[in-house]
C-alpha atoms as a PDB file:
ATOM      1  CA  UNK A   1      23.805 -17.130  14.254  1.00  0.00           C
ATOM      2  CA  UNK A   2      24.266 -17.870  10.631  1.00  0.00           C
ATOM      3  CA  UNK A   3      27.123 -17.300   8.320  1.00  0.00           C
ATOM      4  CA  UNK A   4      27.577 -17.762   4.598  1.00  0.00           C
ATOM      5  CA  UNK A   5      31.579 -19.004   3.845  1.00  0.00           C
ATOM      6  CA  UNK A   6      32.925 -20.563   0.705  1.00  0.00           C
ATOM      7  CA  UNK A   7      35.201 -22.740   2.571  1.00  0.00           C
ATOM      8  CA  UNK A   8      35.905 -23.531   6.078  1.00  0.00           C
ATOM      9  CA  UNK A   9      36.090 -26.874   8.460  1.00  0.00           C
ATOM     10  CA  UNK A  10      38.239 -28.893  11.162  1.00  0.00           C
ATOM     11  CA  UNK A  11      39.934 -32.182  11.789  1.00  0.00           C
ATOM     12  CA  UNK A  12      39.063 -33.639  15.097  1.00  0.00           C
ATOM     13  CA  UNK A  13      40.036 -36.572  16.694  1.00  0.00           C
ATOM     14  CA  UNK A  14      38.159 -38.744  19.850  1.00  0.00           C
ATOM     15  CA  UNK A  15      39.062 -41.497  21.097  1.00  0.00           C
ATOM     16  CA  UNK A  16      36.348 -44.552  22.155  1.00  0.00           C
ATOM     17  CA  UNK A  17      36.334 -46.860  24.160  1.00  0.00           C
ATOM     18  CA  UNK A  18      36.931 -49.983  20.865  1.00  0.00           C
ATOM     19  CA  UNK A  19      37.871 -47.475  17.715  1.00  0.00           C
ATOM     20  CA  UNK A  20      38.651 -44.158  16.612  1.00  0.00           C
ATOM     21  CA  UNK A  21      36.710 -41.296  15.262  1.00  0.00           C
ATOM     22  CA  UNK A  22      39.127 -40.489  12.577  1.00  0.00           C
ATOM     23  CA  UNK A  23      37.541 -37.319  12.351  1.00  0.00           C
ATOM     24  CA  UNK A  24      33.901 -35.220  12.661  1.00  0.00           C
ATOM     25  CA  UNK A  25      32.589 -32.146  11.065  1.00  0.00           C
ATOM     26  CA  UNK A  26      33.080 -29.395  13.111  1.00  0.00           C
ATOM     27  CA  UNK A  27      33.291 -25.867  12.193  1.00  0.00           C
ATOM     28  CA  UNK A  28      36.666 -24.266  11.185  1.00  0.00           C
ATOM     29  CA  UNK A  29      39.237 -25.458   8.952  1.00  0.00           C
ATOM     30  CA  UNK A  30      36.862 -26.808   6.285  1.00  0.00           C
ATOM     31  CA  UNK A  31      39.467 -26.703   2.974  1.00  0.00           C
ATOM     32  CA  UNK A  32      41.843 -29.462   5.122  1.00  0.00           C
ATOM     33  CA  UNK A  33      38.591 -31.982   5.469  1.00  0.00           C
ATOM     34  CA  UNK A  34      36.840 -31.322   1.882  1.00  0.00           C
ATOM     35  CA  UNK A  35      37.764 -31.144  -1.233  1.00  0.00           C
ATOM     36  CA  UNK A  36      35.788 -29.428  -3.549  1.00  0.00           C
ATOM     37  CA  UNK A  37      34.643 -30.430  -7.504  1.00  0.00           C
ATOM     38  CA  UNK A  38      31.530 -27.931  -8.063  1.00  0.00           C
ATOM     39  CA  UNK A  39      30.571 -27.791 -12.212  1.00  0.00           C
ATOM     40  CA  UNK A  40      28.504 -24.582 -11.582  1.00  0.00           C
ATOM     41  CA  UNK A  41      30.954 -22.305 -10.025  1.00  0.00           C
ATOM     42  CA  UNK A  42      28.351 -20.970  -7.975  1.00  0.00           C
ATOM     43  CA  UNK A  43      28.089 -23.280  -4.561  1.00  0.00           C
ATOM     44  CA  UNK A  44      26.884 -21.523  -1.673  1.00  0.00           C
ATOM     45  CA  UNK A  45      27.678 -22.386   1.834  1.00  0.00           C
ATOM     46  CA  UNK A  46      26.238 -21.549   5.009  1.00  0.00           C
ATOM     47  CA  UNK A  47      27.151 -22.212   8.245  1.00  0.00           C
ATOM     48  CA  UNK A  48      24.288 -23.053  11.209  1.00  0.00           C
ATOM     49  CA  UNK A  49      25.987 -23.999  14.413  1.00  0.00           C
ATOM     50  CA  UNK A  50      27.335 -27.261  13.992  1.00  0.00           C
ATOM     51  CA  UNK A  51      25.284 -27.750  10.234  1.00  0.00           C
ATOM     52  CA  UNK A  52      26.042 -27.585   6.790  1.00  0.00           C
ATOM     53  CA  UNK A  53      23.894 -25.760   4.061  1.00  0.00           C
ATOM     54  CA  UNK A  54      24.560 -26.345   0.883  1.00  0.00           C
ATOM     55  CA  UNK A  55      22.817 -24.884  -2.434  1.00  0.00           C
ATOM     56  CA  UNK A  56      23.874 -26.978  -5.192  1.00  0.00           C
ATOM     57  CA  UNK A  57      23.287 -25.383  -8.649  1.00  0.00           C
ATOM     58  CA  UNK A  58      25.160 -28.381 -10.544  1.00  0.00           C
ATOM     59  CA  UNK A  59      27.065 -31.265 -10.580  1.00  0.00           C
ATOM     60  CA  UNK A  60      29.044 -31.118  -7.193  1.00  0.00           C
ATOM     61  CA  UNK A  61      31.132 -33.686  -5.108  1.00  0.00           C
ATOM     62  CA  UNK A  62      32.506 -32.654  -1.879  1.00  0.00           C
ATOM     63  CA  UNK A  63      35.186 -35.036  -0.991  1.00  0.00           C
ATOM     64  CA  UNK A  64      36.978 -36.349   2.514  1.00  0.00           C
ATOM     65  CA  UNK A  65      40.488 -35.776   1.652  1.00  0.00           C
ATOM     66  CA  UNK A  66      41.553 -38.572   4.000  1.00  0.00           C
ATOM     67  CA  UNK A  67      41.957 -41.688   2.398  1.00  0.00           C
ATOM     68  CA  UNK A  68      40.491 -44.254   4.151  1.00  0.00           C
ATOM     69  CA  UNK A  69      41.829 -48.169   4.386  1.00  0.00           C
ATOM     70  CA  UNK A  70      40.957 -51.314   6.287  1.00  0.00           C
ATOM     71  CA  UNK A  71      37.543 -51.190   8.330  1.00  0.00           C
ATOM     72  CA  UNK A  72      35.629 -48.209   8.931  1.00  0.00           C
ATOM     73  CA  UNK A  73      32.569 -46.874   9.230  1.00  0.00           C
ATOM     74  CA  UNK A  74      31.334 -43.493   7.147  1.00  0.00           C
ATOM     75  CA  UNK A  75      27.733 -42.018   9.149  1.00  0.00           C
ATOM     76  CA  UNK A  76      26.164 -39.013   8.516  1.00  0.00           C
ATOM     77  CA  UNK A  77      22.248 -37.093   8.692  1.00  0.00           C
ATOM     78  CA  UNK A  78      21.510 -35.505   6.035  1.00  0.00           C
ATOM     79  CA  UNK A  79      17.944 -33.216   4.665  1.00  0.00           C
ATOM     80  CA  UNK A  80      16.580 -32.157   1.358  1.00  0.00           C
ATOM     81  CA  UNK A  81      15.455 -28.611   1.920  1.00  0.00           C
ATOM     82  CA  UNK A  82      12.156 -28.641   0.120  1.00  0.00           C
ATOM     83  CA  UNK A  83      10.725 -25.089   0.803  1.00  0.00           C
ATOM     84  CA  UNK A  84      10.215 -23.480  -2.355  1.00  0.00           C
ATOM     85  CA  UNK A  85      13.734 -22.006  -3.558  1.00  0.00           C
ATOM     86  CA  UNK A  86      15.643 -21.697  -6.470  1.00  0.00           C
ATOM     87  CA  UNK A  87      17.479 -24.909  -5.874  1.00  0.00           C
ATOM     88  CA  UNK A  88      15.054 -27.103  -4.037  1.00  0.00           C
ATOM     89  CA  UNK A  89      15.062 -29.976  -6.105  1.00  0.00           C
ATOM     90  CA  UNK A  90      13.409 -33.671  -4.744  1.00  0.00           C
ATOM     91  CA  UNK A  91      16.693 -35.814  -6.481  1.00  0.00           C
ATOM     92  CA  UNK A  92      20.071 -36.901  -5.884  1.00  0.00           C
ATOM     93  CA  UNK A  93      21.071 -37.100  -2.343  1.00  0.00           C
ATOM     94  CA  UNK A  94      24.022 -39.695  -3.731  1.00  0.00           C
ATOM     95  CA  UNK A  95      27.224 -40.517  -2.224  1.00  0.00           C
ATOM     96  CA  UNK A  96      30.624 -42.562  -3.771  1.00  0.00           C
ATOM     97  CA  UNK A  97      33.318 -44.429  -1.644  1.00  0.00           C
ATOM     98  CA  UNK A  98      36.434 -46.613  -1.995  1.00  0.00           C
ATOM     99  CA  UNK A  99      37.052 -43.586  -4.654  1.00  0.00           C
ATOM    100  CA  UNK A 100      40.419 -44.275  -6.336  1.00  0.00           C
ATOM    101  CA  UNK A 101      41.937 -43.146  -9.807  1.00  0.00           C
ATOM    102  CA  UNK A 102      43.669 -46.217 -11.736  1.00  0.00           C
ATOM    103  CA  UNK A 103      45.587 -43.817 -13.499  1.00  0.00           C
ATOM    104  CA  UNK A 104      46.796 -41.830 -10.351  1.00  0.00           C
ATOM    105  CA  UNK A 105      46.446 -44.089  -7.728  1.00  0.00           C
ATOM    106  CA  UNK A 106      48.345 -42.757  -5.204  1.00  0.00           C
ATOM    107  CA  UNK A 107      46.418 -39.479  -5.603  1.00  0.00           C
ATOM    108  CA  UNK A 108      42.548 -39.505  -6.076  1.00  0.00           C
ATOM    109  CA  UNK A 109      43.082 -35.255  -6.729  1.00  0.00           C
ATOM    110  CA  UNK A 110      45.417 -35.253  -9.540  1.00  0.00           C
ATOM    111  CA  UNK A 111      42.217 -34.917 -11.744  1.00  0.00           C
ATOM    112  CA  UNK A 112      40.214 -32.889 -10.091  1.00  0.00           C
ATOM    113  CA  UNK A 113      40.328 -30.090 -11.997  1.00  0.00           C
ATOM    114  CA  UNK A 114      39.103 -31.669 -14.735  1.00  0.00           C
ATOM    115  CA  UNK A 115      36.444 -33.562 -13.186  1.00  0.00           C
ATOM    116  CA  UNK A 116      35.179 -30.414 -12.049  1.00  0.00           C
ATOM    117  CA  UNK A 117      31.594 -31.697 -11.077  1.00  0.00           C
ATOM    118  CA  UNK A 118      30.938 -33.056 -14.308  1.00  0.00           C
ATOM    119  CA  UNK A 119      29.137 -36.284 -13.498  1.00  0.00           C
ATOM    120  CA  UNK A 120      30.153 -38.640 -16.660  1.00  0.00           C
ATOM    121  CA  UNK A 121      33.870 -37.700 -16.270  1.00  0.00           C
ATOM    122  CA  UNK A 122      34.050 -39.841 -12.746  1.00  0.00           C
ATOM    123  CA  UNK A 123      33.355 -43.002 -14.693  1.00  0.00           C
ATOM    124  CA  UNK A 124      36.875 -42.908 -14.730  1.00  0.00           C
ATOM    125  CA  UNK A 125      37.446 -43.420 -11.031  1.00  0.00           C
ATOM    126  CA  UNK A 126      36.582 -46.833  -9.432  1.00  0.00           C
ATOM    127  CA  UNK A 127      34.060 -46.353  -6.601  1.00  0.00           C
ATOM    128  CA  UNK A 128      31.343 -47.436  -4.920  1.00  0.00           C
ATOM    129  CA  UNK A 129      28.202 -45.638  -5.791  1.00  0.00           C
ATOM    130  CA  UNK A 130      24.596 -44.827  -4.492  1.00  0.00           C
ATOM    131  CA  UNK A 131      22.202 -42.470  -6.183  1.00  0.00           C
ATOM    132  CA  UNK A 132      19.732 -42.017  -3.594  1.00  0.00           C
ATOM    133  CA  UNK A 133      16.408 -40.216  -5.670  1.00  0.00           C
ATOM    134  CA  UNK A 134      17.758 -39.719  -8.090  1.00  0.00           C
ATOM    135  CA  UNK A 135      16.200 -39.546 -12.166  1.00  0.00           C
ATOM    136  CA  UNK A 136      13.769 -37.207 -10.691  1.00  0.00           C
ATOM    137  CA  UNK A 137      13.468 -39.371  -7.150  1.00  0.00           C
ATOM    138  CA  UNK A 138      12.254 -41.866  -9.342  1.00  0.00           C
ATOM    139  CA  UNK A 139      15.156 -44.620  -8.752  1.00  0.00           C
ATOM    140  CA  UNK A 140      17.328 -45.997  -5.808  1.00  0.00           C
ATOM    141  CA  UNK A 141      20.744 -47.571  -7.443  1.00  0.00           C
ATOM    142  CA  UNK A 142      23.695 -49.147  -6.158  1.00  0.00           C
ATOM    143  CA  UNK A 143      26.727 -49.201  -8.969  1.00  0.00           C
ATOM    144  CA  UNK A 144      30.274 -50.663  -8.874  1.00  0.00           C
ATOM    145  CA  UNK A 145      32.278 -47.551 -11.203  1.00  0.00           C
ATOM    146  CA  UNK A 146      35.379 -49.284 -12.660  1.00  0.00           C
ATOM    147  CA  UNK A 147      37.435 -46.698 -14.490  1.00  0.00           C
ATOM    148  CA  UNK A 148      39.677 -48.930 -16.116  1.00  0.00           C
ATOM    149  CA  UNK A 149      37.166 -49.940 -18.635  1.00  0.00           C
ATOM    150  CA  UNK A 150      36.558 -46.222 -18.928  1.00  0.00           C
ATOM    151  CA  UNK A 151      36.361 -45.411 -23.151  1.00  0.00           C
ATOM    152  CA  UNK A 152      36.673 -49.503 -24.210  1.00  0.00           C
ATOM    153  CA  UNK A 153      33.160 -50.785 -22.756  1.00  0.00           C
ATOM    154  CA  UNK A 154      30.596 -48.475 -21.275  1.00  0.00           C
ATOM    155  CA  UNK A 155      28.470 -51.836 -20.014  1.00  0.00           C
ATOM    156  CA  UNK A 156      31.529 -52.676 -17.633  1.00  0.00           C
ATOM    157  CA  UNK A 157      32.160 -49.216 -16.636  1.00  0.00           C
ATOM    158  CA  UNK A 158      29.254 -48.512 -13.853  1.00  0.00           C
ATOM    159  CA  UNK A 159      27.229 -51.801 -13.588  1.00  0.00           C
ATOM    160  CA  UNK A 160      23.807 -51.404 -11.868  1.00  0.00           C
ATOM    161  CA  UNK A 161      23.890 -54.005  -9.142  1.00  0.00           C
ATOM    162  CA  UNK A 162      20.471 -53.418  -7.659  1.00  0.00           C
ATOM    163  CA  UNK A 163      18.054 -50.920  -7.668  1.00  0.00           C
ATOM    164  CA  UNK A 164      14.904 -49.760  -6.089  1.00  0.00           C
ATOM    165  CA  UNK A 165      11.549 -47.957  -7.322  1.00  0.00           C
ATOM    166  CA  UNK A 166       8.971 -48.002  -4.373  1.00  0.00           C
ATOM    167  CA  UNK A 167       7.848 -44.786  -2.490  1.00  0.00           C
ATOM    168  CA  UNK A 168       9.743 -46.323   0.842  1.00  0.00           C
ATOM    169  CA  UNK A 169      13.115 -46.201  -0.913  1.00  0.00           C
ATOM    170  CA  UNK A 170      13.145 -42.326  -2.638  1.00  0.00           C
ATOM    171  CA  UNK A 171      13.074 -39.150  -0.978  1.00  0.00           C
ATOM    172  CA  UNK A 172      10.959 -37.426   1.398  1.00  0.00           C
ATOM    173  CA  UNK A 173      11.081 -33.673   1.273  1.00  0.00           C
ATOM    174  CA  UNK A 174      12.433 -32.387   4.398  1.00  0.00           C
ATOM    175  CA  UNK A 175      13.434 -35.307   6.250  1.00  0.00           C
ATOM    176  CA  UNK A 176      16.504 -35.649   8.201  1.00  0.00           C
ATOM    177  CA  UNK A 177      18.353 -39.169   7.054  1.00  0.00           C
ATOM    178  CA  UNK A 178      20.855 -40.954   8.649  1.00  0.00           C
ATOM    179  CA  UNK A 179      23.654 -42.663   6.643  1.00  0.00           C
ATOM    180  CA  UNK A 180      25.693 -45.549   7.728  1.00  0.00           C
ATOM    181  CA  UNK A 181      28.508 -46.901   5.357  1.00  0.00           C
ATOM    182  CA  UNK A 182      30.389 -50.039   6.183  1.00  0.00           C
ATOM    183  CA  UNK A 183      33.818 -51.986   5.043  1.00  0.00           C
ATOM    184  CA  UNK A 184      34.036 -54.492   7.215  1.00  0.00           C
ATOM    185  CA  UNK A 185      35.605 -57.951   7.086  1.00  0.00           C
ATOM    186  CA  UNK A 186      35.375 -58.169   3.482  1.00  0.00           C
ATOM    187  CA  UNK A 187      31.988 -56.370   3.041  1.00  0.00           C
ATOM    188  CA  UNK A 188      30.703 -53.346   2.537  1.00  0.00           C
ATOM    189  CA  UNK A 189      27.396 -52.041   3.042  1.00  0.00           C
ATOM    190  CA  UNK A 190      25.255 -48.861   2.569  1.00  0.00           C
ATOM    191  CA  UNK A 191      22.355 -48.516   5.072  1.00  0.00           C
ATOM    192  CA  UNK A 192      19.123 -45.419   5.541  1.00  0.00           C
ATOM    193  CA  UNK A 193      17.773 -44.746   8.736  1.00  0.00           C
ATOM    194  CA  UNK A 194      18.188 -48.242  10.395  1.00  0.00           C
ATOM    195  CA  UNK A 195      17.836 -50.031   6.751  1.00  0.00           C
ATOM    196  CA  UNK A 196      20.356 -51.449   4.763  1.00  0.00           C
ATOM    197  CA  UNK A 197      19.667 -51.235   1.737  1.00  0.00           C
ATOM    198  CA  UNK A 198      22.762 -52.427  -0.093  1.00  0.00           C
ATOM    199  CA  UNK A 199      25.780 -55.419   0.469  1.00  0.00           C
ATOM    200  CA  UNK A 200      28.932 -56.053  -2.189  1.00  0.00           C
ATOM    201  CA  UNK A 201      31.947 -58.431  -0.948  1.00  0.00           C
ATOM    202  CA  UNK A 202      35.132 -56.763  -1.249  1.00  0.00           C
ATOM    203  CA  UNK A 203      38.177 -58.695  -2.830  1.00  0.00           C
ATOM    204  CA  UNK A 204      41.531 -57.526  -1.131  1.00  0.00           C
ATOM    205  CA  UNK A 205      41.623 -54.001  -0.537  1.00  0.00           C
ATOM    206  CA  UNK A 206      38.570 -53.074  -2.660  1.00  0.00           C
ATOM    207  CA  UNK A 207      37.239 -51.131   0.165  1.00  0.00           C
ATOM    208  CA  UNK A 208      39.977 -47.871   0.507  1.00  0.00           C
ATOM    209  CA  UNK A 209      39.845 -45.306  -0.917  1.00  0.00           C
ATOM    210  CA  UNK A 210      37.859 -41.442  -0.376  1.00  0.00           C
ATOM    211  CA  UNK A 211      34.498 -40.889   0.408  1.00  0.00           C
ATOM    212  CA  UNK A 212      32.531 -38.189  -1.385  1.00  0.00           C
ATOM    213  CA  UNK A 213      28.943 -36.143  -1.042  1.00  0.00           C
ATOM    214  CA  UNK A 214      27.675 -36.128  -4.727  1.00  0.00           C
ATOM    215  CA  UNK A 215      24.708 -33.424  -5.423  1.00  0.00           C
ATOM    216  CA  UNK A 216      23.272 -32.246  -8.651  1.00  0.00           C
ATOM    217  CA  UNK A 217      20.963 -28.982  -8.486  1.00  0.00           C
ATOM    218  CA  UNK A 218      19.492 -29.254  -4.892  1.00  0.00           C
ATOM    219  CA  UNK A 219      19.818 -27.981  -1.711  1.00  0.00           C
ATOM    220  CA  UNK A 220      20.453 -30.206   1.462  1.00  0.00           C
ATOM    221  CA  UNK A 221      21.172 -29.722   5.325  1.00  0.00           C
ATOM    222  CA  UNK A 222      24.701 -32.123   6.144  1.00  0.00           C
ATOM    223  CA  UNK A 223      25.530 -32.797   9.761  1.00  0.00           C
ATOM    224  CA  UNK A 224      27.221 -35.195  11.728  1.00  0.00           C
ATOM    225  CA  UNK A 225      29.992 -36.353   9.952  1.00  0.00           C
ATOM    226  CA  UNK A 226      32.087 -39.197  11.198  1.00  0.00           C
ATOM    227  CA  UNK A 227      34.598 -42.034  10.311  1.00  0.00           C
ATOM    228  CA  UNK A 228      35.349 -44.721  12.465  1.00  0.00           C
ATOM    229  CA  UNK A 229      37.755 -46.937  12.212  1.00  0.00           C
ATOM    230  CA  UNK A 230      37.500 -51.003  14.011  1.00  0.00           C
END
């Protein structure tokens, strides 16, 4: 059965047998797992079982609320819905993590209003970023975001710190990927379906902070949310 909602999810937790699932999507209580910054005003939600579908008209970031420090992992599958709608757009199945405001650290949300979606205003967050597809699924980048620099030097701001351009490395309509994200022991790491693509070593405790879905006018599947924690 499927439902449309504008906001709903759960916090679970499981226990394994070496970490913690800090928590995995499941379907109620979705406002105490995700925070929502959607530019367009207009994101649509619907609910299949134990899946996501979202219909992005603009700039949107969906972030974990939980805070995440020390090691962990971040894994999820996610699809662009290619099928011939409004929204189905081939770009920009992009993620940020270790999200933290200099200027609020302690709170991540005290700007969210005025973020609102608005993709230049989070170069004043410092992140980790990947923008999977995107420029048209012409480009696979990997950017450090340092906010402090944020209106002295744009350079410094979101360096590029590798990139790709081959067919293997952009988007396939309608295929399910899986997403690993690592800190671990001074390291993180972004991987695709088996492949990691990008490594940056962390100084100190570079590597907390939130995790966030960022989408720009497309429409994707999102299941299987998890963090662990080692």
């Amino acid at each position: 059965m499927m439902k449309r909602f504008f906001i709903s999810y759960s916090l679970i937790t499981f226990l394994l047998l070496d970490s913690v699932v800090l928590f995995a999507q499941h379907t109620s209580s979705f406002a105490k797992q995700w925070k929502i910054e959607d530019e367009s005003h207009a994101l649509q939600i619907i609910e299949h079982a134990d899946t996501l579908e979202l219909i992005v008209p603009g700039g949107l970031t969906l972030w974990s609320s939980q805070r995440l420090t020390g090691d962990y992992e971040i894994s999820y599958h996610i699809c662009m819905v290619m099928k011939g709608g409004r929204h189905d757009r081939l770009s920009d199945l992009n993620c940020f993590w270790a999200a933290n405001d200099p200027k609020h650290p302690d709170d991540l949300f005290a700007r969210s209003q005025w973020r609102n979606g608005v993709f230049k205003n989070y170069n004043t967050l410092n992140l980790f970023y990947v923008g999977y597809g995107g420029n048209d699924n012409s480009t696979t980048r990997f950017r450090r975001y340092r906010g402090e620099y944020y209106g002295i030097a744009d350079d410094k701001v979101k360096p590029l710190l590798k990139e790709y351009t081959d067919a293997p490395h952009l988007l396939v309509p309608n295929k399910w990927y899986e997403i690993r994200i690592r800190v671990e022991k001074g390291m993180t790491t972004y991987a695709v379906n088996g492949e990691e693509l990008f490594r940056y070593s962390l100084t100190g405790n570079e590597g907390d902070g939130h995790f966030g879905l960022r989408l720009l006018q497309n429409h994707v599947l999102f299941t299987g949310f998890k963090v662990t924690s080692f």
